[in-house]
PDB file of N, CA and C in Angstrom:
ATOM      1  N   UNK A   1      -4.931  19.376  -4.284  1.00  0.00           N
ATOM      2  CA  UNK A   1      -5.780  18.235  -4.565  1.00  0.00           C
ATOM      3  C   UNK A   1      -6.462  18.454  -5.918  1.00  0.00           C
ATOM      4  N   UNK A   2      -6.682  17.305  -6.604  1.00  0.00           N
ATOM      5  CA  UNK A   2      -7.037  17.555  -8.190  1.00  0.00           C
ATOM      6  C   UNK A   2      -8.719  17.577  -8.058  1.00  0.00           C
ATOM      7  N   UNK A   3      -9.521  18.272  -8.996  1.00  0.00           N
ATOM      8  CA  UNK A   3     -10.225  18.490  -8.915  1.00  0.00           C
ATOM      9  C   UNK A   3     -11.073  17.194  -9.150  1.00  0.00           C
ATOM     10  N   UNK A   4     -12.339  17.344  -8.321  1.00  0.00           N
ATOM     11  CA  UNK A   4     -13.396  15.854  -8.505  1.00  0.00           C
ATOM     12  C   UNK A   4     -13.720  15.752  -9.886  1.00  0.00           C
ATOM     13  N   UNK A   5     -13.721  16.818 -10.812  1.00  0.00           N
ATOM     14  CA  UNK A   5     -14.609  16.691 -12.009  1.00  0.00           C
ATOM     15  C   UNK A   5     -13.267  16.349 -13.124  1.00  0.00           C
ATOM     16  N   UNK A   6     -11.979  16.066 -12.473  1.00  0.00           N
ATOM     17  CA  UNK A   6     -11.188  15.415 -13.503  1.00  0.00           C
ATOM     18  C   UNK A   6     -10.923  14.248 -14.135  1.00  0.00           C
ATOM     19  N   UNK A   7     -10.517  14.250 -14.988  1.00  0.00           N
ATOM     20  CA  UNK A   7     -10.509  12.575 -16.172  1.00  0.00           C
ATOM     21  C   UNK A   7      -9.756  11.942 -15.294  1.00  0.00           C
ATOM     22  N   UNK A   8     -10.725  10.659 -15.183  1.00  0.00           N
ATOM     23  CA  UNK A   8     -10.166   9.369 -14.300  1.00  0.00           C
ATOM     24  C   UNK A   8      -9.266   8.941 -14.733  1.00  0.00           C
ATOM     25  N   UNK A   9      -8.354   8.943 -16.025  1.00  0.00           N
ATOM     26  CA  UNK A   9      -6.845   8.458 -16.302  1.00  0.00           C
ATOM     27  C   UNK A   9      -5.980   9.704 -15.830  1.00  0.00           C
ATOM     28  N   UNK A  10      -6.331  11.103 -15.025  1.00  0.00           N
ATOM     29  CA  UNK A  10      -5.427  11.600 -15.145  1.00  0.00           C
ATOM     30  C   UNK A  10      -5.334  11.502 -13.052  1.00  0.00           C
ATOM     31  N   UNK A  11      -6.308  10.351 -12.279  1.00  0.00           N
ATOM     32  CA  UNK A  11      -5.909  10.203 -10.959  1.00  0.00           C
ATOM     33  C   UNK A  11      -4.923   8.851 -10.998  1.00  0.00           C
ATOM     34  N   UNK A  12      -4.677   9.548  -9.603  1.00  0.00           N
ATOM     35  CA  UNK A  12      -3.320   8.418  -8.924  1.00  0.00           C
ATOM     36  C   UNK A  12      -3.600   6.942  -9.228  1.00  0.00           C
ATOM     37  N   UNK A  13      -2.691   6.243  -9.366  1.00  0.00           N
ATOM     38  CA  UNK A  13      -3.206   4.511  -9.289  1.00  0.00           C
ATOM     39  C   UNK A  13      -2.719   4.544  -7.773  1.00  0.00           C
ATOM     40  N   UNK A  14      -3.432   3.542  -7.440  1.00  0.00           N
ATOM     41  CA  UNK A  14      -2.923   3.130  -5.743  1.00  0.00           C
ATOM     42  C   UNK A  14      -3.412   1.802  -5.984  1.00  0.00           C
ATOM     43  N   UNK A  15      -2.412   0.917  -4.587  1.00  0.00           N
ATOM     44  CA  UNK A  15      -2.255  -0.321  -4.344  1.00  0.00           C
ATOM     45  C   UNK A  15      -3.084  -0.609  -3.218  1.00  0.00           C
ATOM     46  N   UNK A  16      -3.976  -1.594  -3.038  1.00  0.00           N
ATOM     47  CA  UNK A  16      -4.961  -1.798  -2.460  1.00  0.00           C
ATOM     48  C   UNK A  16      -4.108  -3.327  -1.444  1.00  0.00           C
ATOM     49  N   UNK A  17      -4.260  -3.047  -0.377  1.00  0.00           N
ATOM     50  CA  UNK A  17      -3.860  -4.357   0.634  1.00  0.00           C
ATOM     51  C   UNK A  17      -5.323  -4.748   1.716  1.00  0.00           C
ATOM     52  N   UNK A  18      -5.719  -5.724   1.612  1.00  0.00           N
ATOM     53  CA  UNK A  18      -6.961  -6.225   2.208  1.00  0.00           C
ATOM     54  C   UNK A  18      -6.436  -7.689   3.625  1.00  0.00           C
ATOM     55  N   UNK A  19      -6.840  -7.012   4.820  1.00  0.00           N
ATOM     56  CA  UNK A  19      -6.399  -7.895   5.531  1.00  0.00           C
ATOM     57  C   UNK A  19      -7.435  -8.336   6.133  1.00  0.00           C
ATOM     58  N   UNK A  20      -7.887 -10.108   5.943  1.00  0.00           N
ATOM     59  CA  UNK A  20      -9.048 -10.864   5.712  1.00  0.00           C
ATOM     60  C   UNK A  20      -9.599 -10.935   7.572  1.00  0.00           C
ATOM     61  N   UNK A  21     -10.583 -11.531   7.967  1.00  0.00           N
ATOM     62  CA  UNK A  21     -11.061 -11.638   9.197  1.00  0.00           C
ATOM     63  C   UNK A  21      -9.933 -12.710   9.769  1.00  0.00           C
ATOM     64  N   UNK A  22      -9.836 -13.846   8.910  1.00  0.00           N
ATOM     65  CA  UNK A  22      -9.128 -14.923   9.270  1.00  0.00           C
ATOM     66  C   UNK A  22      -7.517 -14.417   9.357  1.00  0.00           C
ATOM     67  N   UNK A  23      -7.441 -13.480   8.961  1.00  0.00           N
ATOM     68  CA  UNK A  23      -5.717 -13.622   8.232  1.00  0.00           C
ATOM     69  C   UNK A  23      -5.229 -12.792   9.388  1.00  0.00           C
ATOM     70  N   UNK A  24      -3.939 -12.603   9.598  1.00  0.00           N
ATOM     71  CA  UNK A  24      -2.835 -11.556  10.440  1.00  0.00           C
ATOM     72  C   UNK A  24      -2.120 -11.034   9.045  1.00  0.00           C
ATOM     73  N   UNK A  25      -2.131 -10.925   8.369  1.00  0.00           N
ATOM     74  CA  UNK A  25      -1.002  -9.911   7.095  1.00  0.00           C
ATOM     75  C   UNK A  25      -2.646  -9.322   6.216  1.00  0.00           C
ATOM     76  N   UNK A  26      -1.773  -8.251   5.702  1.00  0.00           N
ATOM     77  CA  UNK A  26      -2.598  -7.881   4.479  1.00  0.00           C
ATOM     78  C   UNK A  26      -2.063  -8.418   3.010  1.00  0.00           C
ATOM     79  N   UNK A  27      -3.137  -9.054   2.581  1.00  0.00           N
ATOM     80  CA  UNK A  27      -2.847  -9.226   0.823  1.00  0.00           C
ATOM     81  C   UNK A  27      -3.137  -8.036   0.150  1.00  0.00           C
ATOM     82  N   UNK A  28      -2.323  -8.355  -0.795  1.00  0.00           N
ATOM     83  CA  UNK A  28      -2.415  -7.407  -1.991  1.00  0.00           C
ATOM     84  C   UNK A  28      -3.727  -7.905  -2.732  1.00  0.00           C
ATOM     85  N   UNK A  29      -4.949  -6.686  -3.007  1.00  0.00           N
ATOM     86  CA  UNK A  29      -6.197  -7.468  -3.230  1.00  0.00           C
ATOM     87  C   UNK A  29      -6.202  -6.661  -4.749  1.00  0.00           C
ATOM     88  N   UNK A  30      -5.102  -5.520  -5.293  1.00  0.00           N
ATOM     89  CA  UNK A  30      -5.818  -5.160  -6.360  1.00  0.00           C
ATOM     90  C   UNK A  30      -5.284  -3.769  -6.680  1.00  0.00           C
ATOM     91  N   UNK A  31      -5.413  -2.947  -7.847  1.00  0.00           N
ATOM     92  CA  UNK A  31      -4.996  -1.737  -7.774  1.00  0.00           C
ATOM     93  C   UNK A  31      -6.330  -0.499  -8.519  1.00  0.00           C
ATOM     94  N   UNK A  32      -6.601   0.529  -7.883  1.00  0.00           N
ATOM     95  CA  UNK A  32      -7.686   1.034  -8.292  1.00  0.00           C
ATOM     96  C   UNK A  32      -7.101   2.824  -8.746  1.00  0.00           C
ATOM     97  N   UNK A  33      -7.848   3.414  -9.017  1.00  0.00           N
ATOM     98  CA  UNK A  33      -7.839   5.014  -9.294  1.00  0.00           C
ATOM     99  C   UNK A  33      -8.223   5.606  -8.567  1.00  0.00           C
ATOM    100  N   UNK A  34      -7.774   6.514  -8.069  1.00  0.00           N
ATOM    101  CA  UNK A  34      -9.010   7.487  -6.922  1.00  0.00           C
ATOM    102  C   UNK A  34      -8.106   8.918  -7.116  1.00  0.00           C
ATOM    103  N   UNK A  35      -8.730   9.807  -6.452  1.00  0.00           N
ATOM    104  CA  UNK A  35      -8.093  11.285  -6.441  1.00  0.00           C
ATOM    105  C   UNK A  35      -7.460  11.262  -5.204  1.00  0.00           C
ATOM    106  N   UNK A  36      -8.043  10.830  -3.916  1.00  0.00           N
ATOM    107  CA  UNK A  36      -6.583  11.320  -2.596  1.00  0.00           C
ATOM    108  C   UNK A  36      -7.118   9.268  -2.171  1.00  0.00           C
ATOM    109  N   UNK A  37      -6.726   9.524  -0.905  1.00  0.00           N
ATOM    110  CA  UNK A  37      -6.726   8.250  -0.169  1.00  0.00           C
ATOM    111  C   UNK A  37      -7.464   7.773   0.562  1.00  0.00           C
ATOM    112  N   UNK A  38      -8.314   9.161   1.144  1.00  0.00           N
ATOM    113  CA  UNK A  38      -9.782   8.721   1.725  1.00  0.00           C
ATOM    114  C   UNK A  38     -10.594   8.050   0.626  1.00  0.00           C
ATOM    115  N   UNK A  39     -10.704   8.641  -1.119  1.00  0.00           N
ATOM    116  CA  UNK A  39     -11.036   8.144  -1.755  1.00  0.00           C
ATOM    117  C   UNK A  39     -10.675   6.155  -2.437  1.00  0.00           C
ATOM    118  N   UNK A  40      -9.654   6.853  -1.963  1.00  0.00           N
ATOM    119  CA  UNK A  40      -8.894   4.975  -2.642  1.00  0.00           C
ATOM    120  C   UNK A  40      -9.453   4.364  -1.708  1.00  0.00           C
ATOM    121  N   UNK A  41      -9.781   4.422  -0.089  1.00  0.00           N
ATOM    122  CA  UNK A  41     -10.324   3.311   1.065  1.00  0.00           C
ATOM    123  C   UNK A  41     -11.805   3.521   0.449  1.00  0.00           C
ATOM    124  N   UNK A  42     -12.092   4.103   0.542  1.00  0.00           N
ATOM    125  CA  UNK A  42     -13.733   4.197   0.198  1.00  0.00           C
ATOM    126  C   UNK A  42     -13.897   3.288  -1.629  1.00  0.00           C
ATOM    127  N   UNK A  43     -13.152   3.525  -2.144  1.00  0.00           N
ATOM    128  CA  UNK A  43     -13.568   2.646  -3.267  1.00  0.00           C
ATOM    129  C   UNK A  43     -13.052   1.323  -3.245  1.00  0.00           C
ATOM    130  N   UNK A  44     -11.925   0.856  -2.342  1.00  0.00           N
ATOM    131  CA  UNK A  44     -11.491  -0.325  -2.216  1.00  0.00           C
ATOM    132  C   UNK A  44     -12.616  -1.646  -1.511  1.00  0.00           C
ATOM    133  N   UNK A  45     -13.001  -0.579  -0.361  1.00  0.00           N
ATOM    134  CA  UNK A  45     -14.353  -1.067   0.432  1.00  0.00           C
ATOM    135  C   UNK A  45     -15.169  -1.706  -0.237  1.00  0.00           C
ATOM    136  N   UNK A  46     -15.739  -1.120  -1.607  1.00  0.00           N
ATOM    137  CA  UNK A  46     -17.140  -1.193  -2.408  1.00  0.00           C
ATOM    138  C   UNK A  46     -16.390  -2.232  -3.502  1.00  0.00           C
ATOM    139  N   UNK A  47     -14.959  -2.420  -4.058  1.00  0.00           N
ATOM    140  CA  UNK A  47     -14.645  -3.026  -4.762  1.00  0.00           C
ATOM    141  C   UNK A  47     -14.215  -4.331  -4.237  1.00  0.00           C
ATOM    142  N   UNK A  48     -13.223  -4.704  -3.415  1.00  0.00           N
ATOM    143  CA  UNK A  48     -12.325  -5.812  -3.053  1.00  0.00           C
ATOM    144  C   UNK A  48     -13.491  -6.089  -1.633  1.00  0.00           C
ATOM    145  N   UNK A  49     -14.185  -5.915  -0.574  1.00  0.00           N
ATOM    146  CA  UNK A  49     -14.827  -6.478   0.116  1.00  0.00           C
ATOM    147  C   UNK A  49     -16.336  -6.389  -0.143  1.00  0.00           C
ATOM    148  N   UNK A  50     -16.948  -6.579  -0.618  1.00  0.00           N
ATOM    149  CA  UNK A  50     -18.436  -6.389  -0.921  1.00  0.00           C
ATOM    150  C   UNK A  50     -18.906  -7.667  -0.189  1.00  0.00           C
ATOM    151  N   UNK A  51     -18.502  -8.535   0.124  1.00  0.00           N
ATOM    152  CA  UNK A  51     -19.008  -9.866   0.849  1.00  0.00           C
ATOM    153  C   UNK A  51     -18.284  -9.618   2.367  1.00  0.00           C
ATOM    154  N   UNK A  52     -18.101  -8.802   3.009  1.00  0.00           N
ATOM    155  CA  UNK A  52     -17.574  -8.537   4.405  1.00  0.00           C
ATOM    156  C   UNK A  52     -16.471  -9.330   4.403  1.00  0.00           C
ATOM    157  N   UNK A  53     -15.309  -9.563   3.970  1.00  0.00           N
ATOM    158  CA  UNK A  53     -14.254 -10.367   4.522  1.00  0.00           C
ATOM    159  C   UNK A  53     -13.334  -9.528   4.888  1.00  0.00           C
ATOM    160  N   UNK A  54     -13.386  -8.381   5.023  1.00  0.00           N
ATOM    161  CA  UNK A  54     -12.195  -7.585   5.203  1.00  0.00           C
ATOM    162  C   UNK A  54     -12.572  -7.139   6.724  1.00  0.00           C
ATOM    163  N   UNK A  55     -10.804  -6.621   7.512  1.00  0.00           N
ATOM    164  CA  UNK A  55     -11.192  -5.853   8.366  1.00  0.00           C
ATOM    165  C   UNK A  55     -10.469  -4.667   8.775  1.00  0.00           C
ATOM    166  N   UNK A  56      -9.474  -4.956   7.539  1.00  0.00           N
ATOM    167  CA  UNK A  56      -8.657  -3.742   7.429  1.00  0.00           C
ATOM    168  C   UNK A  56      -8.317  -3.574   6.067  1.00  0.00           C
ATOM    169  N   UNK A  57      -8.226  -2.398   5.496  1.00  0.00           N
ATOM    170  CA  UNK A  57      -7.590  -2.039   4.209  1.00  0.00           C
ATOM    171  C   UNK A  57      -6.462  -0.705   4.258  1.00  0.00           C
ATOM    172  N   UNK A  58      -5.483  -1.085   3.384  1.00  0.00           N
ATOM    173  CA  UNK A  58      -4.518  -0.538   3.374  1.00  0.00           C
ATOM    174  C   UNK A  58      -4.266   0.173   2.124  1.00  0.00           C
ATOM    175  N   UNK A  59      -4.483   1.167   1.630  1.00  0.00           N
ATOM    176  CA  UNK A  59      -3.913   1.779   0.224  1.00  0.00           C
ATOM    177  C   UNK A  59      -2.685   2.653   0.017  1.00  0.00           C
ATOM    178  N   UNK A  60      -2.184   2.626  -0.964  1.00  0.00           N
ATOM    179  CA  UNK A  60      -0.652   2.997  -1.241  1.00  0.00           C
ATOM    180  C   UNK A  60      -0.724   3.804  -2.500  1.00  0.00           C
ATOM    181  N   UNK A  61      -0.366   4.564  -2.542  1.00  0.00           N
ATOM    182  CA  UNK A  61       0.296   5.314  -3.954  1.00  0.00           C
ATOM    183  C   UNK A  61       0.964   4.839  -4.727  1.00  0.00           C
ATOM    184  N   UNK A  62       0.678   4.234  -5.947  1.00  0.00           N
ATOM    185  CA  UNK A  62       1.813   2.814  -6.435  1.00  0.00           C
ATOM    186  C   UNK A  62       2.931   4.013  -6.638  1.00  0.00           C
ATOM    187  N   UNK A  63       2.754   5.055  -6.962  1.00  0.00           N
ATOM    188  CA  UNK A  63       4.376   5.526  -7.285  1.00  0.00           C
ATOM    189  C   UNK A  63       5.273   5.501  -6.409  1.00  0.00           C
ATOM    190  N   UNK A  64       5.077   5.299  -4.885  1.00  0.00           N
ATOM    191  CA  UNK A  64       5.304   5.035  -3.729  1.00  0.00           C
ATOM    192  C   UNK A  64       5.706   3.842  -3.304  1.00  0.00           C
ATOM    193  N   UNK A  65       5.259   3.094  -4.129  1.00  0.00           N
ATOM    194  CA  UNK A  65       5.500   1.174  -4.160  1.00  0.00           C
ATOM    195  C   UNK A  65       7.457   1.389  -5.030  1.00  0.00           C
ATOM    196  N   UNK A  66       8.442   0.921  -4.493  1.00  0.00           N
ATOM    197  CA  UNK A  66       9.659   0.344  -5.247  1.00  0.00           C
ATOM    198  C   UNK A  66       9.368  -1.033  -4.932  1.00  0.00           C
ATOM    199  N   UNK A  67      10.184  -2.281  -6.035  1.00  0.00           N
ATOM    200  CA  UNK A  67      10.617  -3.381  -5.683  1.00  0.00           C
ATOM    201  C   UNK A  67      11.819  -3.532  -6.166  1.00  0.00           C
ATOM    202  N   UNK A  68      11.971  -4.511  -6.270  1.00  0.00           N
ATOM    203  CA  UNK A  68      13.456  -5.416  -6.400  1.00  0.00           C
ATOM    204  C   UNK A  68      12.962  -5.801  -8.521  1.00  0.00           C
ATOM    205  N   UNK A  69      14.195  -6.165  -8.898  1.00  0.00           N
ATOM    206  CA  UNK A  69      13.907  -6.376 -10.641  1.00  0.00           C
ATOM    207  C   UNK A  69      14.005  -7.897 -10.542  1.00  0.00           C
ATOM    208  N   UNK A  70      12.466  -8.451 -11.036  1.00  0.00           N
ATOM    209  CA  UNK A  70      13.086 -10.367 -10.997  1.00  0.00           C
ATOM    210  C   UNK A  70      13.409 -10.439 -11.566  1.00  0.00           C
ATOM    211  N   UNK A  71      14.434  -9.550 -12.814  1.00  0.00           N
ATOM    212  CA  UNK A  71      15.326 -10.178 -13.979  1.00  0.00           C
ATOM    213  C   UNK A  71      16.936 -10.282 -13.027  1.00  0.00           C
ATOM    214  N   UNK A  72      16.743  -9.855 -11.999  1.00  0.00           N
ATOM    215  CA  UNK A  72      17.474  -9.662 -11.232  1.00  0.00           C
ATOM    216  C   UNK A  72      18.056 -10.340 -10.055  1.00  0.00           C
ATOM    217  N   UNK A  73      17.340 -11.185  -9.883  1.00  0.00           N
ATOM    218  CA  UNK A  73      16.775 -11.924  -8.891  1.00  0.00           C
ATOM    219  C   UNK A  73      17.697 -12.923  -7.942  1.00  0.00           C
ATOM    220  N   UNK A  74      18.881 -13.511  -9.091  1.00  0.00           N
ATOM    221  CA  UNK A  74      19.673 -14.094  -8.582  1.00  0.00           C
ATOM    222  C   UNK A  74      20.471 -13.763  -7.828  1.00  0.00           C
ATOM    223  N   UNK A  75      21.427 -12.621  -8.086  1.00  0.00           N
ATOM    224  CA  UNK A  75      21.875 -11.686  -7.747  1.00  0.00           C
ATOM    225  C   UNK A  75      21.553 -10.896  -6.346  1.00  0.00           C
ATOM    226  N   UNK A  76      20.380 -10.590  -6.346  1.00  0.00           N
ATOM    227  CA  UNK A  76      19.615  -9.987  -4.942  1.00  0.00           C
ATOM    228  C   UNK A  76      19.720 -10.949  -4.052  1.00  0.00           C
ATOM    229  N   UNK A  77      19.454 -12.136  -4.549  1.00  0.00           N
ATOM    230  CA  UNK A  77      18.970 -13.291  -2.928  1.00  0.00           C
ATOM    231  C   UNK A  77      20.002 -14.294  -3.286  1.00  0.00           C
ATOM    232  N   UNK A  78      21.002 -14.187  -3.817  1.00  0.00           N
ATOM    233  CA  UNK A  78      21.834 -15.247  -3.817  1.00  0.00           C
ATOM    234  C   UNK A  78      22.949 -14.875  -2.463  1.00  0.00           C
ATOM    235  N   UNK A  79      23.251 -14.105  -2.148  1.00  0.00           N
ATOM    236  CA  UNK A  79      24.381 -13.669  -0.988  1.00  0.00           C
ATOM    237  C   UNK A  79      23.460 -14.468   0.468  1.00  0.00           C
ATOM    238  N   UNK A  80      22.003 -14.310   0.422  1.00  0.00           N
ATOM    239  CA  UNK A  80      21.569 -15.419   1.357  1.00  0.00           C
ATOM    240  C   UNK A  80      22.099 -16.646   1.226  1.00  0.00           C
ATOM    241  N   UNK A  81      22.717 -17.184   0.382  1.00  0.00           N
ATOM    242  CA  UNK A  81      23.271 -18.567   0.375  1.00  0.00           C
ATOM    243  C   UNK A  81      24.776 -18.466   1.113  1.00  0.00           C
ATOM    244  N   UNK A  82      25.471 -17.521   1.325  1.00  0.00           N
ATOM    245  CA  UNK A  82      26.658 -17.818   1.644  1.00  0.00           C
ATOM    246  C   UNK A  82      26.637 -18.073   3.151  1.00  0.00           C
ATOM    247  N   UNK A  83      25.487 -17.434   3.786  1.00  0.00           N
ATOM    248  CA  UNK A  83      25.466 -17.215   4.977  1.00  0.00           C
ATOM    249  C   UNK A  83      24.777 -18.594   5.853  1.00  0.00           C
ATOM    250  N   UNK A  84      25.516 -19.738   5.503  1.00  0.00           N
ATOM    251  CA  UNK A  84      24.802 -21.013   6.222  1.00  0.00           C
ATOM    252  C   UNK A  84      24.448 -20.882   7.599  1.00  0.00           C
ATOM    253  N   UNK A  85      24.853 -19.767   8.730  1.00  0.00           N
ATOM    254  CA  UNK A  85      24.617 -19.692   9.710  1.00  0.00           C
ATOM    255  C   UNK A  85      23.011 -19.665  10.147  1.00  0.00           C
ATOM    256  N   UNK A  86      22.013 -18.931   9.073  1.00  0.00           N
ATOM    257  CA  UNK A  86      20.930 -18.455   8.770  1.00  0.00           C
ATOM    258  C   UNK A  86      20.087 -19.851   8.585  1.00  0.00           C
ATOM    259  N   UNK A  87      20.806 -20.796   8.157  1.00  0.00           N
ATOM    260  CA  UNK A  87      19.949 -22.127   8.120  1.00  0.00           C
ATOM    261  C   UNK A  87      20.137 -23.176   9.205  1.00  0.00           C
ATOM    262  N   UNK A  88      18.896 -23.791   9.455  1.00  0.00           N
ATOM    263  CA  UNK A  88      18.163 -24.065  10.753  1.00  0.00           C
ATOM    264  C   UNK A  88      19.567 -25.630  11.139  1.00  0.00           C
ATOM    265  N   UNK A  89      19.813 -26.431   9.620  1.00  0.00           N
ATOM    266  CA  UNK A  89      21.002 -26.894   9.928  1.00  0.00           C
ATOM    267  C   UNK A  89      22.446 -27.066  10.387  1.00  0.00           C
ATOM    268  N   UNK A  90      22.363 -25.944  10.655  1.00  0.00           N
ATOM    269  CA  UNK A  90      23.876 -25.061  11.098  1.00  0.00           C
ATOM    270  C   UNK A  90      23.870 -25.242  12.405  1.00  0.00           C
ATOM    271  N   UNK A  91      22.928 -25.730  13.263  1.00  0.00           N
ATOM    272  CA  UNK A  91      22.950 -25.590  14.980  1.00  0.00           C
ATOM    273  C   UNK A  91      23.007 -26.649  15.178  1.00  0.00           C
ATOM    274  N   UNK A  92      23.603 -27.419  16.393  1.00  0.00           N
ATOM    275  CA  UNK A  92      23.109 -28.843  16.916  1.00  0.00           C
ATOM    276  C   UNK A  92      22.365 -28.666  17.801  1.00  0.00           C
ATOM    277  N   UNK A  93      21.574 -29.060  17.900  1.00  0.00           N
ATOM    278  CA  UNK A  93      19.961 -29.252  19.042  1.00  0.00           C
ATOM    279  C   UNK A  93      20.110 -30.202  20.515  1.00  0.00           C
ATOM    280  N   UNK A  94      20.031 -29.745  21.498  1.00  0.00           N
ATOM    281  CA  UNK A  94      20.230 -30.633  22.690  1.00  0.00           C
ATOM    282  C   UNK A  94      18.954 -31.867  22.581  1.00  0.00           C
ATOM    283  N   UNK A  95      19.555 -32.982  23.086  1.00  0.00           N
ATOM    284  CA  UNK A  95      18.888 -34.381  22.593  1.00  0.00           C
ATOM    285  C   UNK A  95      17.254 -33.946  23.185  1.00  0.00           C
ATOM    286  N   UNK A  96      17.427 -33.108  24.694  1.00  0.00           N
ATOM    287  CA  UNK A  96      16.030 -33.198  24.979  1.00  0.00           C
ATOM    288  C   UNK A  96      14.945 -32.670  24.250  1.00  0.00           C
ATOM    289  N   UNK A  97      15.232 -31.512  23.277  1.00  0.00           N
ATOM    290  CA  UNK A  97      14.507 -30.691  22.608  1.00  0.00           C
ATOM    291  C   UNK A  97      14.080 -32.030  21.393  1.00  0.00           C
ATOM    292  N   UNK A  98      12.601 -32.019  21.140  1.00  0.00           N
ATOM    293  CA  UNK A  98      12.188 -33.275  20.306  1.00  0.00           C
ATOM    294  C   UNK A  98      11.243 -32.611  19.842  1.00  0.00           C
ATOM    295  N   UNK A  99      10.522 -31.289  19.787  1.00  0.00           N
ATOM    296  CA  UNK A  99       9.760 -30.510  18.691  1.00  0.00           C
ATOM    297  C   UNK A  99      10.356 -29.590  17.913  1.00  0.00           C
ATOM    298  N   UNK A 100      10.719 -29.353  17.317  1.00  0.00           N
ATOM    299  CA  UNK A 100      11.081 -28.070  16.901  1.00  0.00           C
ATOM    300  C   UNK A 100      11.002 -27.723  15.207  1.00  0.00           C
TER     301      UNK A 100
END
């Protein structure tokens, strides 16, 4: 563990997820510095909820975070198109069913 008295550009970035009173998912509320992860919840607390809306927080190690490249994008989610089975039009619905 790096020492407390080290230069704040040389701690972890981490990804901050805030999941609201109202909400069921966590948003992404932000990204902060800290030295371990007890630290990243404890500063996320004082930063992203200061008005109580939170009731869970989630922090991540962004080096730990991969995504997908949106220069990329077409490519990744285009093979969802071949698969018409996946769309809700592809089924016929029995006449009685009238919500759906």
């Amino acid at each position: 563990m790096p020492e407390q008295n080290s230069n704040k550009n040389e701690w972890p970035l981490w990804e901050v997820f805030i999941r609201s009173k109202a909400g069921l998912d966590h948003k992404h509320a932000g990204s902060l510095h800290a030295i371990d992860a007890q630290m990243a919840i404890e500063n996320a607390r004082d930063v992203y909820t200061r008005r109580m809306e939170g009731v869970s927080i989630w922090v991540v190690e962004s080096k730990h975070v991969h995504a997908s490249d949106p220069d990329s994008s077409g490519a990744m989610f285009d093979p969802a198109n071949d698969k018409i089975y996946r769309h809700p039009t592809f089924y016929d619905l029995p006449d009685e069913l009238t919500h759906m």
